[in-house]
Protein backbone atom coordinates (compact mmCIF):
# COMPACT_ATOMS: atom_id res chain seq x y z
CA UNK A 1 -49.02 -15.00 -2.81
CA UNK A 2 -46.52 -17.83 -2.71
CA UNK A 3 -43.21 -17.33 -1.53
CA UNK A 4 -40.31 -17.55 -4.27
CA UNK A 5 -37.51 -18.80 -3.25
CA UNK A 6 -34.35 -18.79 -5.50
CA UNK A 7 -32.88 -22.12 -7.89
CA UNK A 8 -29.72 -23.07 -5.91
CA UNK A 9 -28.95 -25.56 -7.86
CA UNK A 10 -27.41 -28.77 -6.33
CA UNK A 11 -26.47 -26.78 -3.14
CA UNK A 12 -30.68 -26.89 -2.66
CA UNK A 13 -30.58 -29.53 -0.44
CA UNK A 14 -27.24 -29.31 1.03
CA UNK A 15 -26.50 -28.27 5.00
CA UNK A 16 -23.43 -26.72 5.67
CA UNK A 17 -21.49 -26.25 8.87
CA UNK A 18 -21.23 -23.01 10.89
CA UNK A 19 -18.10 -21.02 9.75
CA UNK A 20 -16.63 -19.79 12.32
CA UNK A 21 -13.64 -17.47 10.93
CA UNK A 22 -9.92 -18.04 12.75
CA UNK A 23 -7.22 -16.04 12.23
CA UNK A 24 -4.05 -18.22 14.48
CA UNK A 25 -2.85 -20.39 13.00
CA UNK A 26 -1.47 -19.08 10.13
CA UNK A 27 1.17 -19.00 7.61
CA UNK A 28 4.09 -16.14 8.36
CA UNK A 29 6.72 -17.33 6.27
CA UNK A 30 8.51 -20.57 5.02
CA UNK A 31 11.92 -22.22 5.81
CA UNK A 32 12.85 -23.03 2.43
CA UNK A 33 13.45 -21.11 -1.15
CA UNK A 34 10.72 -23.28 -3.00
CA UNK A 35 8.23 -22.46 -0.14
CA UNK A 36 7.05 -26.01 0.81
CA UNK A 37 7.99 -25.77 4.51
CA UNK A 38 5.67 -23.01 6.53
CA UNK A 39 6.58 -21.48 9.84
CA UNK A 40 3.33 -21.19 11.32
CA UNK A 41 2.33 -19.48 14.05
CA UNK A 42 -0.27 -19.96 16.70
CA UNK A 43 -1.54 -16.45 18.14
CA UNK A 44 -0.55 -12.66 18.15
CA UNK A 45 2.56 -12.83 20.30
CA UNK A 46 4.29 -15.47 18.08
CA UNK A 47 3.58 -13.86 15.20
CA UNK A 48 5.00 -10.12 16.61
CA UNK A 49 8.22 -11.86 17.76
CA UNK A 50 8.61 -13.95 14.48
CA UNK A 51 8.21 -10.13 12.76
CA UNK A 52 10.33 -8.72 15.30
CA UNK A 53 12.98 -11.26 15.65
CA UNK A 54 12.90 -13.34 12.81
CA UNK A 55 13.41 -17.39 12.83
CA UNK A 56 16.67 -18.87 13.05
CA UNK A 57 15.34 -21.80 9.95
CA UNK A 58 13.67 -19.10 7.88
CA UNK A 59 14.57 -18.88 4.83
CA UNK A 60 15.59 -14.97 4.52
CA UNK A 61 17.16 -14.08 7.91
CA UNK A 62 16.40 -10.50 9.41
CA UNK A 63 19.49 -8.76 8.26
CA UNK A 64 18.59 -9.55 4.58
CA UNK A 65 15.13 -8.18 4.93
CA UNK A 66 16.19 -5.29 6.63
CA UNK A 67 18.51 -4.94 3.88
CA UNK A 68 15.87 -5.30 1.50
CA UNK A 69 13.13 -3.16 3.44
CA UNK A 70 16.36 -0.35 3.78
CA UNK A 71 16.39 -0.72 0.24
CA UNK A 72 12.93 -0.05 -0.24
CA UNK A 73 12.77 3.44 1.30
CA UNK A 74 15.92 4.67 0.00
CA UNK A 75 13.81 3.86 -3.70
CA UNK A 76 10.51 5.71 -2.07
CA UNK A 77 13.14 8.34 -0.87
CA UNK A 78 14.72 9.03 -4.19
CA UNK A 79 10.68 9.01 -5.79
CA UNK A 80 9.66 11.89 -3.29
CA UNK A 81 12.46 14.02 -3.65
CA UNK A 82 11.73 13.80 -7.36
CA UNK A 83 8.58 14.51 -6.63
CA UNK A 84 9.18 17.83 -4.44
CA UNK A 85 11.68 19.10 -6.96
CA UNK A 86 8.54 18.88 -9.77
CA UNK A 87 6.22 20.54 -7.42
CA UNK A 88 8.54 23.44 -6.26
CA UNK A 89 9.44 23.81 -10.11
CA UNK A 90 5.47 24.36 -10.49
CA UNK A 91 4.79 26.73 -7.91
CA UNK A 92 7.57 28.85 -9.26
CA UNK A 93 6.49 28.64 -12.15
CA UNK A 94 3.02 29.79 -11.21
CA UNK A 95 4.40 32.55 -9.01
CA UNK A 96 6.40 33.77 -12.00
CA UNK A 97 3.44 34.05 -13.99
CA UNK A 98 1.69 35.91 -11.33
CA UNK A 99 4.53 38.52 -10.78
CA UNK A 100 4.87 39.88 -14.63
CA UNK A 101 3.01 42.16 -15.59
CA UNK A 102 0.41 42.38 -17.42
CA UNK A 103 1.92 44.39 -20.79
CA UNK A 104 -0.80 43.66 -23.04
CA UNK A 105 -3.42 45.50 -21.23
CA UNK A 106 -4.21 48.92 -22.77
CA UNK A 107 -3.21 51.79 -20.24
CA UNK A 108 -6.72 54.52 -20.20
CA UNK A 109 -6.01 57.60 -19.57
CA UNK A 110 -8.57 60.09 -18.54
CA UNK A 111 -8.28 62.07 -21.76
CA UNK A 112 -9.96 59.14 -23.57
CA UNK A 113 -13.38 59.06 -21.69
């Protein structure tokens, strides 16, 4: 039985290059506010002390996205607390229900058997 071997199409013929992936360099930020100028980096170390120290040409400097990442949790902080006030509301709730009792059973008394 033959082989069949898939229509690729204009690609058939083609040979393409090995792709190797590459992760450095890379893009971490840019210097200007309509993002045409990149700070690139060229391996891990750069690109922990760009994160950790910032750029002195960057465009947002490191107190104003610490500002902004401060501002960040105190929103997240605000969500959970809502959050734990719901769920504490629920459990009492539930552990109301569970401590009334139960009125509307009928009470048998020995007489009745």
């Amino acid at each position: 039985m033959a082989k069949v071997r898939p229509y690729l199409g204009v690609y058939e013929n083609m040979e393409f290059p090995e792709y190797k992936f590459q992760e450095y360099p890379k893009v971490v930020g840019y210097r200007d506010e309509k993002k045409q100028v990149p700070i690139i980096v060229g391996d891990a170390k750069e690109e922990v002390e760009f994160i950790t120290k910032g750029e002195p040409g960057a465009f947002k400097s490191r107190e104003d996205e610490l500002e902004a990442e401060l501002e960040r949790k105190a929103v997240e902080l605000e969500l959970a607390k809502t959050q734990l006030a719901e769920m504490k509301a629920q459990k009492e709730l539930a552990d109301s229900k569970k401590a009334a009792p139960a009125s509307n059973k009928p009470v048998l008394n020995v007489k009745d058997i």
